[in-house]
N, C-alpha and C. Protein backbone atom coordinates (compact mmCIF):
# COMPACT_ATOMS: atom_id res chain seq x y z
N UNK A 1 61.92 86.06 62.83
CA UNK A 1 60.75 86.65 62.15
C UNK A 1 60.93 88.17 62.05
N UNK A 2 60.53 88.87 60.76
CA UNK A 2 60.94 90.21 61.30
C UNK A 2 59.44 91.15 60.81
N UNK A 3 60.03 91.73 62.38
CA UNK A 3 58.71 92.53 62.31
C UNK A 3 58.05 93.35 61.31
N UNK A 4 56.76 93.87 60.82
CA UNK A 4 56.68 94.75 60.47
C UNK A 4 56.37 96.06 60.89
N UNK A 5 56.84 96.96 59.58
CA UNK A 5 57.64 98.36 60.00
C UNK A 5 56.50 99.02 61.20
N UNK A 6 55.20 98.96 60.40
CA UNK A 6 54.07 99.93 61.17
C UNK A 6 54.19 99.21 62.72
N UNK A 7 54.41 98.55 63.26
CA UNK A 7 54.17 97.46 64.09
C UNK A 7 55.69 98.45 65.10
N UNK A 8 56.27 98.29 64.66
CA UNK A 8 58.04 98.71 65.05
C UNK A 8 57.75 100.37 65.31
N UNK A 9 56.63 101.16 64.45
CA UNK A 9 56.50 102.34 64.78
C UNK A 9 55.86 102.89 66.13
N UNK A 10 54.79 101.58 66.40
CA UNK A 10 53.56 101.71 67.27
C UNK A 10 54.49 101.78 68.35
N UNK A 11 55.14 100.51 68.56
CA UNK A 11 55.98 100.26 69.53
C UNK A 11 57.06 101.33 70.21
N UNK A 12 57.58 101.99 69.41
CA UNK A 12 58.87 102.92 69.21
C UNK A 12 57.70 104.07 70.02
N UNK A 13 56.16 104.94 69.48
CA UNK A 13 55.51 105.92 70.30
C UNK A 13 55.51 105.32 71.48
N UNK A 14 55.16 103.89 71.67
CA UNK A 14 54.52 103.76 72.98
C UNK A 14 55.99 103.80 74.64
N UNK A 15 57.01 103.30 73.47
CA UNK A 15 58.02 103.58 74.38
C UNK A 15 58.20 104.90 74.37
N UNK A 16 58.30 106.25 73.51
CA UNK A 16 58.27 107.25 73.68
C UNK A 16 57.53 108.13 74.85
N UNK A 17 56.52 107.81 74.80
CA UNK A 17 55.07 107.86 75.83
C UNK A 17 55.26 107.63 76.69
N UNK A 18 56.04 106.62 77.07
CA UNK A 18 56.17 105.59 78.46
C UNK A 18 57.49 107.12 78.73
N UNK A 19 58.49 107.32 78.07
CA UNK A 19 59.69 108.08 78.52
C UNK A 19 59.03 109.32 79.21
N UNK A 20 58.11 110.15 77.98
CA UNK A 20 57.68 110.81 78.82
C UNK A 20 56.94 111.04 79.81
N UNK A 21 56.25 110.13 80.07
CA UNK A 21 55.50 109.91 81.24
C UNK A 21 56.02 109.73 82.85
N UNK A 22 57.52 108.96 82.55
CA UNK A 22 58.55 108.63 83.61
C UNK A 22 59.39 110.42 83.79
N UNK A 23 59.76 111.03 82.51
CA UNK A 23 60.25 112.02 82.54
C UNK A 23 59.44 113.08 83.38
N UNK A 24 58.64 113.51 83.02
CA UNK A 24 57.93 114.54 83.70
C UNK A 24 57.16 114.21 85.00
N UNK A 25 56.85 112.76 85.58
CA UNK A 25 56.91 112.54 87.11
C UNK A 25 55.54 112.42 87.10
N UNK A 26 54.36 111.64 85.64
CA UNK A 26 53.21 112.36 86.03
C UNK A 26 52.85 111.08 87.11
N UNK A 27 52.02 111.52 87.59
CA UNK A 27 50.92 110.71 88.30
C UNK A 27 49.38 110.41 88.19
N UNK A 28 48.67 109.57 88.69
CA UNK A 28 47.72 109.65 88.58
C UNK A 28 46.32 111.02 89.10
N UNK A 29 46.08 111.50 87.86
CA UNK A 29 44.94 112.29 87.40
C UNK A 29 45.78 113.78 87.01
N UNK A 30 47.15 113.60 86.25
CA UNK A 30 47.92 114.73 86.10
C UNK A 30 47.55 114.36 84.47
N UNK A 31 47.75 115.87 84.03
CA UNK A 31 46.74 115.56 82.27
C UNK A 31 48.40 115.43 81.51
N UNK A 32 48.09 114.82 80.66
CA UNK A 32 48.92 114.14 79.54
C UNK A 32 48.53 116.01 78.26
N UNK A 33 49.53 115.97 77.25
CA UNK A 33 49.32 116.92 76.19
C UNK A 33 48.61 116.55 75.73
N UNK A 34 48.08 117.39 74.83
CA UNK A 34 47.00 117.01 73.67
C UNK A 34 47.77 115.94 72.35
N UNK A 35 47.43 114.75 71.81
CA UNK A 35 47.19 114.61 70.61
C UNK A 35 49.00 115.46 69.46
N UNK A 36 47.88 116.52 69.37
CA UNK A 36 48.54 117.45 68.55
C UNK A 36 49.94 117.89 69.45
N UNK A 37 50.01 118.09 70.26
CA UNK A 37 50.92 118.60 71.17
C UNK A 37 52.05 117.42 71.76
N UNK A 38 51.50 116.26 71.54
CA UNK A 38 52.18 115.41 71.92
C UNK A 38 53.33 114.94 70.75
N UNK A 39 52.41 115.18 69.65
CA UNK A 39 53.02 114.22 68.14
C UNK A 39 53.84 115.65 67.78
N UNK A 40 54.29 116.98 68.25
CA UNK A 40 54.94 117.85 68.04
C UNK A 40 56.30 117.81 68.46
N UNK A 41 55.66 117.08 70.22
CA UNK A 41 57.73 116.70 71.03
C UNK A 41 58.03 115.60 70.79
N UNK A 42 57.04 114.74 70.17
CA UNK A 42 57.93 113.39 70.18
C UNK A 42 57.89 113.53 68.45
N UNK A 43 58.12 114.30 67.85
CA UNK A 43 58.40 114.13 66.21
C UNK A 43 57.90 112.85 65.75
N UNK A 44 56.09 112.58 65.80
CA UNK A 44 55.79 111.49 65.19
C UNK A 44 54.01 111.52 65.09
N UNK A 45 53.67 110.98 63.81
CA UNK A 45 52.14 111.77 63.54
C UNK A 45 51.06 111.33 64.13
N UNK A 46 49.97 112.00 64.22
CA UNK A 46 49.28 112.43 65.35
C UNK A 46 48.51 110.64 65.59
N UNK A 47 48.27 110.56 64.57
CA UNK A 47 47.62 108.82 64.10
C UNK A 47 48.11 107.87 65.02
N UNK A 48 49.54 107.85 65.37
CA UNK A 48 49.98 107.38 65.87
C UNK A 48 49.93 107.57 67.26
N UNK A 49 49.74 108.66 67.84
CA UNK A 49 49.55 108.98 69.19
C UNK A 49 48.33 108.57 69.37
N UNK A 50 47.53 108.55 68.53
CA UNK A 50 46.03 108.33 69.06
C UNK A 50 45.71 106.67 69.08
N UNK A 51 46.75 105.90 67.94
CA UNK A 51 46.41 105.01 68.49
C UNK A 51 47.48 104.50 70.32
N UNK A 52 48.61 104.65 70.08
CA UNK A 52 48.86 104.65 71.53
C UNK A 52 48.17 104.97 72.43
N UNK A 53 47.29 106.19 72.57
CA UNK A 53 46.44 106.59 73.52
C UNK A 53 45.69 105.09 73.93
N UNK A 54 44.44 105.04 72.60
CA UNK A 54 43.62 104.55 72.65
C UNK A 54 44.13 103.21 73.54
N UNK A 55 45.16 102.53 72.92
CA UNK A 55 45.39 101.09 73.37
C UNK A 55 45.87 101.41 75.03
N UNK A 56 46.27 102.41 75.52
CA UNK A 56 46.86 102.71 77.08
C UNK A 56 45.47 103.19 77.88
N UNK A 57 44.52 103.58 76.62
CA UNK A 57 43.09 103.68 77.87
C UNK A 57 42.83 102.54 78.06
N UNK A 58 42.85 101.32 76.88
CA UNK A 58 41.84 100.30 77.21
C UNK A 58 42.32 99.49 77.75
N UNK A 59 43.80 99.47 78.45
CA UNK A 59 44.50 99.14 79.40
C UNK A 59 44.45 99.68 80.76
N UNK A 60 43.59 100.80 80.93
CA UNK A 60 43.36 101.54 82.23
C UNK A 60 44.40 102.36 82.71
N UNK A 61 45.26 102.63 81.50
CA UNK A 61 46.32 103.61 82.39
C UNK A 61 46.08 104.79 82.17
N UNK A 62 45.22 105.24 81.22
CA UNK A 62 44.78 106.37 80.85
C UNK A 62 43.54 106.77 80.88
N UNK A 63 43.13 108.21 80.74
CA UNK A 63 41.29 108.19 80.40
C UNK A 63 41.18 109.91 80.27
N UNK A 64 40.34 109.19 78.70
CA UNK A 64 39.98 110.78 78.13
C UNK A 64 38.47 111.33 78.45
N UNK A 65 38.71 112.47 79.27
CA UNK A 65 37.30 113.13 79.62
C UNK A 65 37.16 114.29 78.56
N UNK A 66 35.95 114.16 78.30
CA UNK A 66 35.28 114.71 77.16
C UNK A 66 35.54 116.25 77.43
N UNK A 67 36.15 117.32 76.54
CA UNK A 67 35.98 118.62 76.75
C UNK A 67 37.37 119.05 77.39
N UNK A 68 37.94 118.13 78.19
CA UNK A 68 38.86 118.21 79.64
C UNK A 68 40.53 117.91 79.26
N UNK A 69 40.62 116.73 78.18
CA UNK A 69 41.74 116.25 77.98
C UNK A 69 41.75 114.84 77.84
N UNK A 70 43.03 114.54 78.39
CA UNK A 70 43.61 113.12 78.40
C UNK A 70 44.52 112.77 79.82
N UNK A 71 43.83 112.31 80.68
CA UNK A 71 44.65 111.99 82.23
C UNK A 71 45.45 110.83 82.77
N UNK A 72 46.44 110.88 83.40
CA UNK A 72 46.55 109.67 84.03
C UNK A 72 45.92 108.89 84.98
N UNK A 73 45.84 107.82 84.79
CA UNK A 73 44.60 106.69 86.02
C UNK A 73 45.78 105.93 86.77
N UNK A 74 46.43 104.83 86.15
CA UNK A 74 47.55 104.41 86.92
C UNK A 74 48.36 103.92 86.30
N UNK A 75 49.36 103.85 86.63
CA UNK A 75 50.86 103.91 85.65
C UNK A 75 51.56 102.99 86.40
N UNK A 76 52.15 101.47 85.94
CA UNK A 76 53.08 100.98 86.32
C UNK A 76 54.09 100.95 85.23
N UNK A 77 55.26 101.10 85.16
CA UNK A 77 56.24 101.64 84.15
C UNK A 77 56.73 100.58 83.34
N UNK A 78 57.10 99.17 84.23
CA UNK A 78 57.20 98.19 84.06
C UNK A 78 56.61 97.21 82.97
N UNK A 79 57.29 96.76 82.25
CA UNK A 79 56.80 95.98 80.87
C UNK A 79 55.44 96.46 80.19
N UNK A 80 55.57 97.73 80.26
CA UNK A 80 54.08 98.66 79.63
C UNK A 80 54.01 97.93 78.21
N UNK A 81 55.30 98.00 77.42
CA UNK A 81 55.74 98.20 76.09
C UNK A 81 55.39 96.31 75.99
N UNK A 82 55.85 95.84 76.48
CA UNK A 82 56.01 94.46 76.51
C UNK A 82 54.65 93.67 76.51
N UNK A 83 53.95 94.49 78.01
CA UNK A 83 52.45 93.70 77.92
C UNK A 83 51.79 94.08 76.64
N UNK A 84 51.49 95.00 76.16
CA UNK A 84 50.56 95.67 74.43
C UNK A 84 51.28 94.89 73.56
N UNK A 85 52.80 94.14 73.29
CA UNK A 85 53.55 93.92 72.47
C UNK A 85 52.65 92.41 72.28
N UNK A 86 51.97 91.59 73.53
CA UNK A 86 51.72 90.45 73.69
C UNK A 86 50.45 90.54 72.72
N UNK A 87 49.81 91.57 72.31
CA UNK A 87 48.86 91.68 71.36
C UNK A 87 48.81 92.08 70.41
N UNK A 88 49.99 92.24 69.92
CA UNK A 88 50.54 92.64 68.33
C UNK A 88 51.12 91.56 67.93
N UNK A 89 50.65 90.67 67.35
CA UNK A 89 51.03 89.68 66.90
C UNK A 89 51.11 89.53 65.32
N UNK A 90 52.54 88.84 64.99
CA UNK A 90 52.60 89.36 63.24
C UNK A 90 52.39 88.16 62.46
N UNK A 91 51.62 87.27 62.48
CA UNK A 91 51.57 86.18 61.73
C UNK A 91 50.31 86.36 60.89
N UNK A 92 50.57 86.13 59.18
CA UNK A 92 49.61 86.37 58.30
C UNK A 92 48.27 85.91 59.05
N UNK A 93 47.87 84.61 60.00
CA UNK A 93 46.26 83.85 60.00
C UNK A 93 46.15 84.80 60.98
N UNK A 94 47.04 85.64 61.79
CA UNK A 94 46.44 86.77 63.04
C UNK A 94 45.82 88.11 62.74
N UNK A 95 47.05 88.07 61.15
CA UNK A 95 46.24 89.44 60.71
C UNK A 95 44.63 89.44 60.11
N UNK A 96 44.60 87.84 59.62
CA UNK A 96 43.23 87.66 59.04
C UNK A 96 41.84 87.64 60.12
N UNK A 97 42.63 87.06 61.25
CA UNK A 97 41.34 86.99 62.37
C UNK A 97 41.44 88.35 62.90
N UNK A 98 41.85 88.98 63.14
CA UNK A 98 41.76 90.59 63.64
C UNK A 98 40.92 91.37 62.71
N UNK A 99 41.35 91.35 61.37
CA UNK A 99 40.04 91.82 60.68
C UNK A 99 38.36 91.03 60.40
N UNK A 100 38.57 89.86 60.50
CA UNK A 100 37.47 88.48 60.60
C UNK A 100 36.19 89.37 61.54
N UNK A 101 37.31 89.79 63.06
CA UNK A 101 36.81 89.67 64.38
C UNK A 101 36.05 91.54 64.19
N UNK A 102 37.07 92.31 63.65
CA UNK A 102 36.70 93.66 63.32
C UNK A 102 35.24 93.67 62.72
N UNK A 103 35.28 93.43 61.11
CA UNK A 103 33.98 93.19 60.56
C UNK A 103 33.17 92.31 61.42
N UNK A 104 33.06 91.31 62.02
CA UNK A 104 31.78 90.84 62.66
C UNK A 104 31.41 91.86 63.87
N UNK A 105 31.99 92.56 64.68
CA UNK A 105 31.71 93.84 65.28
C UNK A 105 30.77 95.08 64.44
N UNK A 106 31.91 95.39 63.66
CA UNK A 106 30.90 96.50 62.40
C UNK A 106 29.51 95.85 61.92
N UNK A 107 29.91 95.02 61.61
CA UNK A 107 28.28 94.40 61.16
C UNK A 107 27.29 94.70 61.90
N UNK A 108 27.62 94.10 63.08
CA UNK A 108 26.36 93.68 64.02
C UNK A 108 26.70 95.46 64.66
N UNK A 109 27.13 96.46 64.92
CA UNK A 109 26.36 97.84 65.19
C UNK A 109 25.63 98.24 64.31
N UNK A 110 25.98 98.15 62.78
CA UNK A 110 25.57 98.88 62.07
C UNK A 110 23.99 98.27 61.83
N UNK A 111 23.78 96.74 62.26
CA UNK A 111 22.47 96.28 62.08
C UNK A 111 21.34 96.37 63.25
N UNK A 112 21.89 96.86 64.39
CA UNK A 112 21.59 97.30 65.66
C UNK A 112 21.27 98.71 65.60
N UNK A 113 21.95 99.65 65.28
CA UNK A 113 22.22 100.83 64.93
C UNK A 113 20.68 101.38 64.16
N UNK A 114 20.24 100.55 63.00
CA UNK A 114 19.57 100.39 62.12
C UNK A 114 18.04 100.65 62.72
N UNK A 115 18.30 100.11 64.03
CA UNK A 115 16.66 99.69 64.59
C UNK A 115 16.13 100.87 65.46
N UNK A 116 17.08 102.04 65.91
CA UNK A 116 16.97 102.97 66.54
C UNK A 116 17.51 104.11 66.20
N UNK A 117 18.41 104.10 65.15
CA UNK A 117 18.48 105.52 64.02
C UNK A 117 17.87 106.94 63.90
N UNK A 118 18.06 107.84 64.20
CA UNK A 118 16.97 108.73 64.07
C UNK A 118 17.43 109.72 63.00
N UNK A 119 16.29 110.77 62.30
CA UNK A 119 16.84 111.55 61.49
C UNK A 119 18.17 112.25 61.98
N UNK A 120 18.16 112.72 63.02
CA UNK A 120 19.47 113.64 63.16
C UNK A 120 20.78 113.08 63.04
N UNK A 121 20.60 111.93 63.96
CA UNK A 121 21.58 111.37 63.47
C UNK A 121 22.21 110.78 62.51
N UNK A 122 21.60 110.48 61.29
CA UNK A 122 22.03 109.81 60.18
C UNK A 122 22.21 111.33 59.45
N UNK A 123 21.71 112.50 59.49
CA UNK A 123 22.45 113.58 59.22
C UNK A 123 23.95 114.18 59.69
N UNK A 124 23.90 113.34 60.64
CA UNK A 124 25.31 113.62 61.09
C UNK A 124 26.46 113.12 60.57
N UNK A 125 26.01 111.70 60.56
CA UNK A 125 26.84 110.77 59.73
C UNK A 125 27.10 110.96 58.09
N UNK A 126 26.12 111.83 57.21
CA UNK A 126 26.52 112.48 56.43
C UNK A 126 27.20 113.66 56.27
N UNK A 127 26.92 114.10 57.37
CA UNK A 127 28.27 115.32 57.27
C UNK A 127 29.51 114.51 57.60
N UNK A 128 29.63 113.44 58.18
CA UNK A 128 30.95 113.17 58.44
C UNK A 128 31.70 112.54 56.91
N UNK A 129 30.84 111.84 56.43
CA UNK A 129 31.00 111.18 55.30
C UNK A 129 31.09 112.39 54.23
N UNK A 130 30.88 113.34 53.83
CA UNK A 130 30.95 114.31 53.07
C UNK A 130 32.46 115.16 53.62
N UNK A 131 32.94 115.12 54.68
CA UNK A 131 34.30 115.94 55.04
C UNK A 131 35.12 114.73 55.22
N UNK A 132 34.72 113.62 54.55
CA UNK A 132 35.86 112.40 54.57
C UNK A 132 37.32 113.03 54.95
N UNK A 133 37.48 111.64 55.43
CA UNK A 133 39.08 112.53 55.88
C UNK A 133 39.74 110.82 56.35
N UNK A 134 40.71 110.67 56.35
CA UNK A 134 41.56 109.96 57.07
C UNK A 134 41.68 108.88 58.82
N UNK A 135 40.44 109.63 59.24
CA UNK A 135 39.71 109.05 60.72
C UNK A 135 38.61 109.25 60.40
N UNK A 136 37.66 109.39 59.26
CA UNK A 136 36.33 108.46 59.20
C UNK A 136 35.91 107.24 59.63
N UNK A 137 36.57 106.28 59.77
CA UNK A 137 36.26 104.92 59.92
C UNK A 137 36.27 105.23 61.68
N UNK A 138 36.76 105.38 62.10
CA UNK A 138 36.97 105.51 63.68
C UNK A 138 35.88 106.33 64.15
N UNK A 139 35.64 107.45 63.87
CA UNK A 139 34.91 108.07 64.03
C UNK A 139 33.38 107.86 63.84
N UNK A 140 33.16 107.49 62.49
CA UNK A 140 31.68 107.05 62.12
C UNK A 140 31.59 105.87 63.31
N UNK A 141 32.53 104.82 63.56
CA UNK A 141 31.74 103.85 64.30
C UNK A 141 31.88 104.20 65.67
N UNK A 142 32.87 105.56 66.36
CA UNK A 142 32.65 105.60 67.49
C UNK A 142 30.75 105.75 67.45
N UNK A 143 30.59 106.50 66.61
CA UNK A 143 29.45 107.61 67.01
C UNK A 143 28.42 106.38 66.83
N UNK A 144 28.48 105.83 65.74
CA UNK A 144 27.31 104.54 65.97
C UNK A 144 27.42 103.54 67.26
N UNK A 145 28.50 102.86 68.12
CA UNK A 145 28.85 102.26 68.87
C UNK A 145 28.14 103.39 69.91
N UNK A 146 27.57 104.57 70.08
CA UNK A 146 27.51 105.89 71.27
C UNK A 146 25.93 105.23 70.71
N UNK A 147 25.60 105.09 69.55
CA UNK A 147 24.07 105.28 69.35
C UNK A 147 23.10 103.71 69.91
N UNK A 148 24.43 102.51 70.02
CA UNK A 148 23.34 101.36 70.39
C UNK A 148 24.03 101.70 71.89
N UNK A 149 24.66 102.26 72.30
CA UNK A 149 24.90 102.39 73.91
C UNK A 149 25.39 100.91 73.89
N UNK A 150 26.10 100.08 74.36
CA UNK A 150 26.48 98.70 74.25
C UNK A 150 28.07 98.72 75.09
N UNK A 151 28.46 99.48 76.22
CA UNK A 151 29.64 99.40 76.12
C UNK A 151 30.74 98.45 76.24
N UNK A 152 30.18 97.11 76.31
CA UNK A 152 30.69 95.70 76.24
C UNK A 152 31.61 96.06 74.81
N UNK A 153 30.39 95.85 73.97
CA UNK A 153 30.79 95.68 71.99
C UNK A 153 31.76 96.60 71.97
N UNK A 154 31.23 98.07 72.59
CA UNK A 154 32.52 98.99 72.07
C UNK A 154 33.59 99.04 72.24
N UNK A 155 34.04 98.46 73.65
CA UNK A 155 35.19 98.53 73.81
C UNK A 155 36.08 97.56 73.56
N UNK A 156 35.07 95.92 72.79
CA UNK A 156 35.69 95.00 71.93
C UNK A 156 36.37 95.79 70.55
N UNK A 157 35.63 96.43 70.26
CA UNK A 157 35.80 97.22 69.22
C UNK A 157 37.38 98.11 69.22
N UNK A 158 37.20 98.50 70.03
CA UNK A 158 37.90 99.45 70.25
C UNK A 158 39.60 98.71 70.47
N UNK A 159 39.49 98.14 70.91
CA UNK A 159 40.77 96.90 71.25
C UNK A 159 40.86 96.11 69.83
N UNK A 160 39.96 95.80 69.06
CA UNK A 160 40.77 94.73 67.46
C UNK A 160 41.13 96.06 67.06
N UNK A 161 40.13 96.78 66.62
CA UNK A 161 40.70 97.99 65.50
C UNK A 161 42.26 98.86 66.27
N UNK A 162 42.38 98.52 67.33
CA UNK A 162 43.57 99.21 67.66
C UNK A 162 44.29 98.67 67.51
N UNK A 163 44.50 97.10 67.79
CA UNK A 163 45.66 96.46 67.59
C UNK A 163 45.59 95.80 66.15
N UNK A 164 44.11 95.60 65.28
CA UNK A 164 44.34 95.47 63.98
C UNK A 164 45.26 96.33 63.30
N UNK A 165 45.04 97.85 63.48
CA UNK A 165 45.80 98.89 62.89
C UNK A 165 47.20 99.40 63.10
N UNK A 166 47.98 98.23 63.78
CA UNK A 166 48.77 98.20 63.97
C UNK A 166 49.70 97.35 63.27
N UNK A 167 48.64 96.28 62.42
CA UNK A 167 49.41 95.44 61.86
C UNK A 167 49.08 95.33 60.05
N UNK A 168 48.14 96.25 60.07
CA UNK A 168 47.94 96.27 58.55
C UNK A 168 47.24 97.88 58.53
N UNK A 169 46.96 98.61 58.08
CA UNK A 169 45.74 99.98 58.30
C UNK A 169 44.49 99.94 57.28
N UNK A 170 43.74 99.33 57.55
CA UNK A 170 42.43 98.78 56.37
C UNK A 170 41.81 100.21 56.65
N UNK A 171 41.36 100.44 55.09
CA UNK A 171 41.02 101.65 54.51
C UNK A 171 40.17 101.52 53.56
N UNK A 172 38.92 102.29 53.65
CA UNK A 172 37.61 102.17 52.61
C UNK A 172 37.35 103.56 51.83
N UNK A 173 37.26 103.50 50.75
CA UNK A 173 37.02 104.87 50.28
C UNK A 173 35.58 105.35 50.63
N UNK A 174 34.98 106.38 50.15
CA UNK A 174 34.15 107.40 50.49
C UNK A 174 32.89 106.73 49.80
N UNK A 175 32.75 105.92 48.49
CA UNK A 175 31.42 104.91 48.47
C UNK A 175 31.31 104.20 49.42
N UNK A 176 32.31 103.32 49.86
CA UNK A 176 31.83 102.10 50.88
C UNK A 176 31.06 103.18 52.00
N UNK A 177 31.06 104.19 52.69
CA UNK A 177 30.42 104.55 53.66
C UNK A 177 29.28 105.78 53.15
N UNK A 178 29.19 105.99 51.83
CA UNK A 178 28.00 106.07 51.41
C UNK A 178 26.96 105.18 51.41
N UNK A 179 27.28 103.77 50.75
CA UNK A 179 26.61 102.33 50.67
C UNK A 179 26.41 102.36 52.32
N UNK A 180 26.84 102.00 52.94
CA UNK A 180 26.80 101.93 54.74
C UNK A 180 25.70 102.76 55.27
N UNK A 181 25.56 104.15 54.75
CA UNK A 181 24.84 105.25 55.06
C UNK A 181 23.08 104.94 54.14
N UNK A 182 23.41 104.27 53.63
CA UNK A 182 22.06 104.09 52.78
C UNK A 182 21.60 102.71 53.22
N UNK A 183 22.61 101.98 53.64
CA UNK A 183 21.61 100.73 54.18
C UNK A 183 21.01 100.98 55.91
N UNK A 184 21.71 101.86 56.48
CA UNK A 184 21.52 102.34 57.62
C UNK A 184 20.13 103.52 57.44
N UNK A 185 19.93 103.93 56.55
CA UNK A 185 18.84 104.90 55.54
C UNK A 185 17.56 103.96 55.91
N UNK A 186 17.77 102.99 55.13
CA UNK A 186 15.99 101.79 54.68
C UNK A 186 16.39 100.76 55.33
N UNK A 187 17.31 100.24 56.80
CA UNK A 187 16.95 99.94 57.44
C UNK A 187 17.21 98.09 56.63
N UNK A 188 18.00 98.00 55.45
CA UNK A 188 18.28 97.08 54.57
C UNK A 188 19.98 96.86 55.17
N UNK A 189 20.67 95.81 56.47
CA UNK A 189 21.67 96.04 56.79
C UNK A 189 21.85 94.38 56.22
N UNK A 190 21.29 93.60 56.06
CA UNK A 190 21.48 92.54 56.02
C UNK A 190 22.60 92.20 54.59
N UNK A 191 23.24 92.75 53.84
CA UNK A 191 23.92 92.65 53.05
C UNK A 191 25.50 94.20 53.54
N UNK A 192 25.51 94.14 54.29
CA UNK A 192 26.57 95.24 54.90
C UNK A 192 27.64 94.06 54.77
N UNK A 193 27.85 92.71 54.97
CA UNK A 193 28.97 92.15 55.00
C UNK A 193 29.82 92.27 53.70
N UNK A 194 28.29 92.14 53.02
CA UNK A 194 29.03 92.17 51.55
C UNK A 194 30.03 93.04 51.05
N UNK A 195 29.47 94.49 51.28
CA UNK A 195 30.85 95.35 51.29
C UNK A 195 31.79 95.35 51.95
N UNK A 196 32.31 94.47 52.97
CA UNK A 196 33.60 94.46 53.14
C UNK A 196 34.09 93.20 52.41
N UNK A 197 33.71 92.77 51.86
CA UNK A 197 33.75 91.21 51.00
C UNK A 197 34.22 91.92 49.68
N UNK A 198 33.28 92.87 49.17
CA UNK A 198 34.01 94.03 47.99
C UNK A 198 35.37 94.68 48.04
N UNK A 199 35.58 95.09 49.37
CA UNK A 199 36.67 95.81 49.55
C UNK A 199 37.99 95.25 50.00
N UNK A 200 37.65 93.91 50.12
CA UNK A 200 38.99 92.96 50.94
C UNK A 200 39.30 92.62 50.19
């Protein structure tokens, strides 16, 4: 079966990550580079580090404190690459249930989300949506996933879309999260599936 490429890239940072991590001797609660600083020595873009991050926090080897960085928690070196590999799976019906499993997540915050909304915050979410950018999608639903407090859902969340985006990178333009922003507006979420039904 042969892999695909994005899949072969993820893999290739996370062994990178793993090198340097063995290289420099860290230990647990020694801070990791930034992001930006990281995707500079290992010549590879930042997207990519972040999703490595993400998938090595929600594995517990890592943890990002707000303001502070990115630290080590505990590190066994051993089949790091191998265990995450067991959840990248490349078969067309895996890629379909990873996004299946994604959207029924999005749904149900954004209809949750809906019931406790406040002005400021849906101002926020328009500024984010107005400086669209390339980590909108991540971003808008961290901040909604922060607004129903739920940290069960989120960190389901947080685990498909990481390892979804590893095997395909689903991407919505700047209406779909206008439409999103207006049903989240009047409180009308009950047709939110539909737009990803538009966009798939």
């Amino acid at each position: 079966m042969t892999v695909p490429q994005k899949s072969k890239v993820y893999e290739e940072v996370l062994q990178q990550i793993k090198h340097y991590i063995e290289k420099h001797k860290l230990r647990p609660g020694d801070k990791l580079p930034s992001e930006r600083d990281l995707s500079e020595q290992l010549n590879v873009g930042r997207s990519s580090i972040r999703e490595a991050f993400r998938a090595l926090e929600l594995l517990g080897l890592i943890e990002t404190r707000r303001g502070e960085g990115t630290f080590m928690r505990s590190y066994r070196p051993y089949h790091m690459v191998e265990l995450l590999s067991t959840f990248i799976l490349h078969e067309a019906r895996t890629k379909c249930e990873l996004y299946a499993a994604k959207i029924m997540l999005e749904v149900e915050v954004v209809q949750v989300a809906a019931k406790h909304i406040t002005t400021d915050q849906l101002a926020v979410l328009q500024d984010m949506i107005e400086a669209f950018d390339e980590s909108i999608h991540y971003d808008l639903f961290q901040y909604l996933f922060n607004i129903i407090d739920n940290d069960l859902l989120h960190k389901m969340w947080q685990l498909i879309d990481g390892f979804a985006n590893t095997i395909h990178q689903f991407t919505f333009d700047q209406a779909f999260y206008e439409k999103l922003l207006e049903a989240l507006k009047n409180d009308e979420c009950e047709n939110v599936r539909e737009l990803y039904r538009l966009k798939g």
